[in-house]
PDB file of N, CA and C in Angstrom:
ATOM      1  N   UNK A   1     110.597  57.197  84.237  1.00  0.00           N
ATOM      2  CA  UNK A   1     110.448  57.910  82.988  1.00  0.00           C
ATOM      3  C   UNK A   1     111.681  58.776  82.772  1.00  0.00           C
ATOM      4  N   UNK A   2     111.886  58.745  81.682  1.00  0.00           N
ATOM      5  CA  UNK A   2     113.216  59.402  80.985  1.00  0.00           C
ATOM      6  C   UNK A   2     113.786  60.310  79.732  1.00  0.00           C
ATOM      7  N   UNK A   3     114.067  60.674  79.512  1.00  0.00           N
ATOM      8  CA  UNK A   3     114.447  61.283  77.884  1.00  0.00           C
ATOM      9  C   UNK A   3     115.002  60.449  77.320  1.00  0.00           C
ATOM     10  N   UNK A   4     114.222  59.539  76.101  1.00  0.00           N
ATOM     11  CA  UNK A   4     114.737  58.403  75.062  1.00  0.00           C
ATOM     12  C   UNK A   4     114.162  59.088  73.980  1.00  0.00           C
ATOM     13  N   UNK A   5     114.914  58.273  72.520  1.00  0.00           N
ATOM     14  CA  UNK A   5     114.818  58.683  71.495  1.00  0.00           C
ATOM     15  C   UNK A   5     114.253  58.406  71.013  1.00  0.00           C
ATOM     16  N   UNK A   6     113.253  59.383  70.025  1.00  0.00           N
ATOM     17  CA  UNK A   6     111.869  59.465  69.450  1.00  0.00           C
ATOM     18  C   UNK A   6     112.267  58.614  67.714  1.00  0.00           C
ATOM     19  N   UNK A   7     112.160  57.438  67.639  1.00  0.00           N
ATOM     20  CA  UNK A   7     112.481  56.871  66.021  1.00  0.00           C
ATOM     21  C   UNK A   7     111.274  56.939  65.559  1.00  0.00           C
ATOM     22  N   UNK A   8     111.295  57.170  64.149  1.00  0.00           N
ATOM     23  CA  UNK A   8     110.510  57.132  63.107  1.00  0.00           C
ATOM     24  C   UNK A   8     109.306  56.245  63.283  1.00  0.00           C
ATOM     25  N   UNK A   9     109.761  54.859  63.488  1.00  0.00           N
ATOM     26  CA  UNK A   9     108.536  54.566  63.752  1.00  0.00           C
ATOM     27  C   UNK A   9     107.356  55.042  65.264  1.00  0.00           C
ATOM     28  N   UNK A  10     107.727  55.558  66.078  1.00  0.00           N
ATOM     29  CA  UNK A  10     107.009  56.270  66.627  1.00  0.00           C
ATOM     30  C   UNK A  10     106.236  56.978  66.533  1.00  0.00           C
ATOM     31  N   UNK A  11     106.659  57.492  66.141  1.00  0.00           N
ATOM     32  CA  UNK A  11     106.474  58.866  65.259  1.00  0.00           C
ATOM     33  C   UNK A  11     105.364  58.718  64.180  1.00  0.00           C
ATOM     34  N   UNK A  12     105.257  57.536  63.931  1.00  0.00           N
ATOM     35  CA  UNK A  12     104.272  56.536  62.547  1.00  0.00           C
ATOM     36  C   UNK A  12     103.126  56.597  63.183  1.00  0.00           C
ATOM     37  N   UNK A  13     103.354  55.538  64.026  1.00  0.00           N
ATOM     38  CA  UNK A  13     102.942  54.980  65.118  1.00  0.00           C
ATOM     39  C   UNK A  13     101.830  55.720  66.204  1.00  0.00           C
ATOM     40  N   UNK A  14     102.380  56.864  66.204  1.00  0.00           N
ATOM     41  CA  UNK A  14     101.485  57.844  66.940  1.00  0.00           C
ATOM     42  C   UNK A  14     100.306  58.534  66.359  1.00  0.00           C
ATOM     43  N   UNK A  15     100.993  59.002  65.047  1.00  0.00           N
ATOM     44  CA  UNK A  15     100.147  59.549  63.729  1.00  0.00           C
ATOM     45  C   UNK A  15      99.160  58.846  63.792  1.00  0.00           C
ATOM     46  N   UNK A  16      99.293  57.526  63.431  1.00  0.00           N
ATOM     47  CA  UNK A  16      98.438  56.435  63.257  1.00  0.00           C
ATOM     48  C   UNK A  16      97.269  56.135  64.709  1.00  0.00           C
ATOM     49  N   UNK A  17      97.542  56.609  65.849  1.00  0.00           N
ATOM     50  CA  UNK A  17      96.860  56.203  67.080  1.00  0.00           C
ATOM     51  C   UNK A  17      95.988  57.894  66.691  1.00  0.00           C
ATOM     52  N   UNK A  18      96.194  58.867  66.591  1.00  0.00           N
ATOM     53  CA  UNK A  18      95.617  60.149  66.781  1.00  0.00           C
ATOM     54  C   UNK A  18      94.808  60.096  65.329  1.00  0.00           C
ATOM     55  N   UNK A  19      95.058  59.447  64.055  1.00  0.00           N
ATOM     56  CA  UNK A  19      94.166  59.089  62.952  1.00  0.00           C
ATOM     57  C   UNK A  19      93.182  58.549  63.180  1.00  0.00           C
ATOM     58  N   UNK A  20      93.221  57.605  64.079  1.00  0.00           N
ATOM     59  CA  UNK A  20      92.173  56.682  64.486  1.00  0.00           C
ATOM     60  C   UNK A  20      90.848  57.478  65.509  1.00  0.00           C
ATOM     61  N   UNK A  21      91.471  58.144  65.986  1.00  0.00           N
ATOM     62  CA  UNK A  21      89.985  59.464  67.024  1.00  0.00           C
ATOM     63  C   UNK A  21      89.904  58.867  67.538  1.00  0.00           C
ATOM     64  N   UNK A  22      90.621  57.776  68.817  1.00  0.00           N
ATOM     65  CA  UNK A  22      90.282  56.890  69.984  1.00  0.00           C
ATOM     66  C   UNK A  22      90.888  57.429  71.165  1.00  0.00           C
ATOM     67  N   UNK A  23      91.587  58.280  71.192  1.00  0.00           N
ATOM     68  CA  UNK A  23      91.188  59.705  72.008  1.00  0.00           C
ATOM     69  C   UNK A  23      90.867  60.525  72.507  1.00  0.00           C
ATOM     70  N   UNK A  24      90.770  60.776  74.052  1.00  0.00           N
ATOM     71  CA  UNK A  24      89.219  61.572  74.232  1.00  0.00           C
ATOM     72  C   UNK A  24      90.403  62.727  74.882  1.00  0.00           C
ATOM     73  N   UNK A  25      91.462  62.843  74.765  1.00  0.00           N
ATOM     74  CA  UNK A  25      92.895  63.818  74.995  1.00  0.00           C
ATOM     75  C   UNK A  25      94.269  63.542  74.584  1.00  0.00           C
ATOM     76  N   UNK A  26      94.803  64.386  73.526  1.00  0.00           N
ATOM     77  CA  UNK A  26      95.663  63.494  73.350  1.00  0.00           C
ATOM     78  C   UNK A  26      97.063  63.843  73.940  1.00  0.00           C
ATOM     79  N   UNK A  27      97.013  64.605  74.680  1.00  0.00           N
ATOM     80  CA  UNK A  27      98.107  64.895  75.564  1.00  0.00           C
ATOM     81  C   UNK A  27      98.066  63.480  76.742  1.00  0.00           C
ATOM     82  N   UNK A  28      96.924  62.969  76.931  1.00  0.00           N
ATOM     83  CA  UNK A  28      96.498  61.880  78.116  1.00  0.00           C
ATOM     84  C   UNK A  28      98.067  60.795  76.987  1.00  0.00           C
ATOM     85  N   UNK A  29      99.052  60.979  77.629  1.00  0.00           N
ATOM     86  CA  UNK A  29      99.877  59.827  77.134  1.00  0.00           C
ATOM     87  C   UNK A  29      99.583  58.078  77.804  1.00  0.00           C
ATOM     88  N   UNK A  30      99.016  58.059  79.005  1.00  0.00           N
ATOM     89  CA  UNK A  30      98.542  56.624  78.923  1.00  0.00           C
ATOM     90  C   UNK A  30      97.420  56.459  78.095  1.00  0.00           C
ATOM     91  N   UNK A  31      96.145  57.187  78.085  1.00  0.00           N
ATOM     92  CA  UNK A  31      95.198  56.693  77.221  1.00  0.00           C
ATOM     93  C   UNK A  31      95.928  56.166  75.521  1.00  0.00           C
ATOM     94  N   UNK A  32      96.952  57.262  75.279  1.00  0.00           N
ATOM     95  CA  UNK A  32      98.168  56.707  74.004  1.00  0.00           C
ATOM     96  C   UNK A  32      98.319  55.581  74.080  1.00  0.00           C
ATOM     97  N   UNK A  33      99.045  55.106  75.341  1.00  0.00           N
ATOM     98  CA  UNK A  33      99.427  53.692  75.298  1.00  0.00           C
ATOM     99  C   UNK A  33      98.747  52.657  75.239  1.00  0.00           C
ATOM    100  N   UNK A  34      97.787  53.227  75.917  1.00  0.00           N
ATOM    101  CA  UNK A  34      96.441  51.888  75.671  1.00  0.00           C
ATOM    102  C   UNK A  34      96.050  51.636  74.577  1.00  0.00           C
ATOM    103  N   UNK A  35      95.815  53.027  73.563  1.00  0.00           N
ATOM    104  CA  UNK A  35      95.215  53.173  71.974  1.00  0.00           C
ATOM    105  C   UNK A  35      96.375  52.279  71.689  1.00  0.00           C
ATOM    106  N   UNK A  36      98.087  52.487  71.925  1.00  0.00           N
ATOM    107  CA  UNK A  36      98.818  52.085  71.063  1.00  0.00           C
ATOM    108  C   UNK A  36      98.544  50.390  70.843  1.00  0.00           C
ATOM    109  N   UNK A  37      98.774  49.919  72.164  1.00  0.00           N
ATOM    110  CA  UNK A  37      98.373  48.530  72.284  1.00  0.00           C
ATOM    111  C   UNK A  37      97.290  48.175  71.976  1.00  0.00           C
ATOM    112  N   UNK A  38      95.988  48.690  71.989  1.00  0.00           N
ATOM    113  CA  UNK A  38      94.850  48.306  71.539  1.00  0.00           C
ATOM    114  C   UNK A  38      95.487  47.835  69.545  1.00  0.00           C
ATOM    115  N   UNK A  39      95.994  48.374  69.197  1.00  0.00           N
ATOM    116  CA  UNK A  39      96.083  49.160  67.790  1.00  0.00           C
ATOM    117  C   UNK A  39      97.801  48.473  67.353  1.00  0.00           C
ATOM    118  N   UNK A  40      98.188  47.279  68.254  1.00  0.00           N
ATOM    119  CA  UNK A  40      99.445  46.686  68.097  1.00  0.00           C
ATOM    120  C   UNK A  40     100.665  47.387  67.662  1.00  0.00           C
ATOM    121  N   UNK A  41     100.747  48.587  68.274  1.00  0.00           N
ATOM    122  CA  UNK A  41     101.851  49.322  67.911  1.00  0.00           C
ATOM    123  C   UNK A  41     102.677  49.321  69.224  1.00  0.00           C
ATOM    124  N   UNK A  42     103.232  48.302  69.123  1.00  0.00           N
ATOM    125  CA  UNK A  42     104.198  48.137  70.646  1.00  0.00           C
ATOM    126  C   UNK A  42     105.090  49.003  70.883  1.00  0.00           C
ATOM    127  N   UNK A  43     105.897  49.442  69.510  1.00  0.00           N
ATOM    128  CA  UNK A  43     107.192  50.247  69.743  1.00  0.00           C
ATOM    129  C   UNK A  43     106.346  51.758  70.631  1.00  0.00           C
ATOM    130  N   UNK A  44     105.538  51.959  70.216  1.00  0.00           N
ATOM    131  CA  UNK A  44     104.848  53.057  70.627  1.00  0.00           C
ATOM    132  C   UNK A  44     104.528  52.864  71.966  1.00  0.00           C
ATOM    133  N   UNK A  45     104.056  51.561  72.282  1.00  0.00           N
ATOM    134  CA  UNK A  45     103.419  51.397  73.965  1.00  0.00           C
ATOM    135  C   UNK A  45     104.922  51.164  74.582  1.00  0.00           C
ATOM    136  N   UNK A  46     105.450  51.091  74.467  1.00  0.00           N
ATOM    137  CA  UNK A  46     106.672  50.886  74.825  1.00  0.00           C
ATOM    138  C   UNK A  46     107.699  52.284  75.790  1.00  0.00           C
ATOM    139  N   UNK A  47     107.491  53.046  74.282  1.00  0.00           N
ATOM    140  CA  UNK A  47     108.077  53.938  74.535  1.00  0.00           C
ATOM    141  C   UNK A  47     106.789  55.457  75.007  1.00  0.00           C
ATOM    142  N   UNK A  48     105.794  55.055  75.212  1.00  0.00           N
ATOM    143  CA  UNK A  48     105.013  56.149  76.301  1.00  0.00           C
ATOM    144  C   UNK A  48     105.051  55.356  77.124  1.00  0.00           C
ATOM    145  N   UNK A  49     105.260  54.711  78.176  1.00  0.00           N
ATOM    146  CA  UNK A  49     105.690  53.764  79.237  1.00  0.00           C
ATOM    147  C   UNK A  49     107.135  54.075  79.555  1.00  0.00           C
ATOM    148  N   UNK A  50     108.199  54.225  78.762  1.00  0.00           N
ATOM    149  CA  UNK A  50     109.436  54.736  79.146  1.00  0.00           C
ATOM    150  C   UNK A  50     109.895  56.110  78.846  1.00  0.00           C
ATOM    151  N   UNK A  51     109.120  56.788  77.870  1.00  0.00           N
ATOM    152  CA  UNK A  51     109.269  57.911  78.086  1.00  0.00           C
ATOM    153  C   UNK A  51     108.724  59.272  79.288  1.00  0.00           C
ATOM    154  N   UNK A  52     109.519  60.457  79.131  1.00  0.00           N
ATOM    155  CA  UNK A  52     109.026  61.489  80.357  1.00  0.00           C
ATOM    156  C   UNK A  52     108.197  62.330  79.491  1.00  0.00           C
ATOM    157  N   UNK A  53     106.994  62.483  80.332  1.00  0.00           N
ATOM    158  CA  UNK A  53     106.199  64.066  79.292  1.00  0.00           C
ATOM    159  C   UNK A  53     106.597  64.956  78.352  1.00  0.00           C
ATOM    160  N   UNK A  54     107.821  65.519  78.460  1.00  0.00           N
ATOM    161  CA  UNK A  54     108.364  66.683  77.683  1.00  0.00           C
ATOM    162  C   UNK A  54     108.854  65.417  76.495  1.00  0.00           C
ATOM    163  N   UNK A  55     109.523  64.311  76.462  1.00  0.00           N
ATOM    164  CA  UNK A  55     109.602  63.320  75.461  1.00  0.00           C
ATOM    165  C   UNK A  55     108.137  62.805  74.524  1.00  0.00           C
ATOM    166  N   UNK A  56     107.196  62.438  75.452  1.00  0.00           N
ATOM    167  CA  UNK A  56     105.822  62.365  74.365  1.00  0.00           C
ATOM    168  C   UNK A  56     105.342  63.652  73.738  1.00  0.00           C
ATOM    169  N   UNK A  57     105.337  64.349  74.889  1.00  0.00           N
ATOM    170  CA  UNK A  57     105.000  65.787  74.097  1.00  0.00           C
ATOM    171  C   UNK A  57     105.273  66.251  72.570  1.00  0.00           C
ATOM    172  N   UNK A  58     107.000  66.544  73.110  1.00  0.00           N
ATOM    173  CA  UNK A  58     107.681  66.690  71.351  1.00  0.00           C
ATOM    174  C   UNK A  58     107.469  65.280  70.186  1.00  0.00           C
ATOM    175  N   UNK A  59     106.827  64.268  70.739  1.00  0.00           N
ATOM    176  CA  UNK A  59     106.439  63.295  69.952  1.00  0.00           C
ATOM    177  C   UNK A  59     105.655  63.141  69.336  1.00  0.00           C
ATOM    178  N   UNK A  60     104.634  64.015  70.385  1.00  0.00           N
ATOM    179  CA  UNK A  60     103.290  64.148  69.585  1.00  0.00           C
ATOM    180  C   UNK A  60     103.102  65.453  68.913  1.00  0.00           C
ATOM    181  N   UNK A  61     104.429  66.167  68.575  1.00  0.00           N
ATOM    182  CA  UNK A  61     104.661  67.437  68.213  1.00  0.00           C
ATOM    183  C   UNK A  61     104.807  66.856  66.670  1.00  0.00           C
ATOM    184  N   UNK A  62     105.487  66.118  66.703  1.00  0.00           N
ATOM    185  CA  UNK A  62     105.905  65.092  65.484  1.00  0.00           C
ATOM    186  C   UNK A  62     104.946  64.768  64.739  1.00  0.00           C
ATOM    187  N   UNK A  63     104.399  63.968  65.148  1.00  0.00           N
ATOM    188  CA  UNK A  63     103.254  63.420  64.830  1.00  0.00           C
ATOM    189  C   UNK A  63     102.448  63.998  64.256  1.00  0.00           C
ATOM    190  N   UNK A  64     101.821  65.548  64.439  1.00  0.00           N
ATOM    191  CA  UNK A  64     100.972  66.237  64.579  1.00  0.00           C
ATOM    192  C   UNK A  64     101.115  67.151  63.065  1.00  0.00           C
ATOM    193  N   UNK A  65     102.443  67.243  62.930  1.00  0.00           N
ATOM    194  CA  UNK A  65     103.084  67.597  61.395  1.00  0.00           C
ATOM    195  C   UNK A  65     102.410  66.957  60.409  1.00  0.00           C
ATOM    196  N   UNK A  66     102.395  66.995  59.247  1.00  0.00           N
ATOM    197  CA  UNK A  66     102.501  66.231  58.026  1.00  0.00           C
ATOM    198  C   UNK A  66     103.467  66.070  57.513  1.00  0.00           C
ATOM    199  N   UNK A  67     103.013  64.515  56.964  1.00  0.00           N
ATOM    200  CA  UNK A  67     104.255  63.807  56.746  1.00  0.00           C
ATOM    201  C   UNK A  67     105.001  64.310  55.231  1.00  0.00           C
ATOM    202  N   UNK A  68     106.417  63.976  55.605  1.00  0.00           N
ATOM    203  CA  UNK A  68     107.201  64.610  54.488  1.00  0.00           C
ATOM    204  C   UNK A  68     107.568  63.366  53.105  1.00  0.00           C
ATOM    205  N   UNK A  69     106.838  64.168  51.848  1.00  0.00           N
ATOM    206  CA  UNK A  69     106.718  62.614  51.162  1.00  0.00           C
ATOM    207  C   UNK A  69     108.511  62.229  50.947  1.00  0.00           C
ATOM    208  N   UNK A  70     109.013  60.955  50.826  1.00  0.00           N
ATOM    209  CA  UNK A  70     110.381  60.194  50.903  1.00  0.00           C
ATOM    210  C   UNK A  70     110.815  60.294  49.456  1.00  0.00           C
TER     211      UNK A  70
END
């Protein structure tokens, strides 16, 4: 595990796994990955699998925002 970069779609991606309430913690970053893959968001299972805690963390810091309309 490492410090990699958090892209947008992640960031989607995550929103979208913590929308869903299939969560029973959402700091639990494998239960994430499982939701993610359950929920075909690979870039996401991907990257909680290669990312380090303090990286999902601020991800799910992200996430946790509302989104900024484009």
């Amino acid at each position: 595990m490492t410090r990699i970069d958090i892209t947008d779609d992640v960031v989607r991606q995550l929103r979208d796994v913590l929308e869903a309430e299939v969560l029973d913690d959402e700091h639990n970053y494998m239960g994430a990955r499982f939701a993610a893959m359950d929920l075909g968001h690979d870039e996401l299972a991907v990257f909680v699998r290669e990312a380090d805690a303090a990286t999902y963390y601020e991800a799910l810091q992200r996430a946790k925002r509302p989104e900024r309309p484009e």
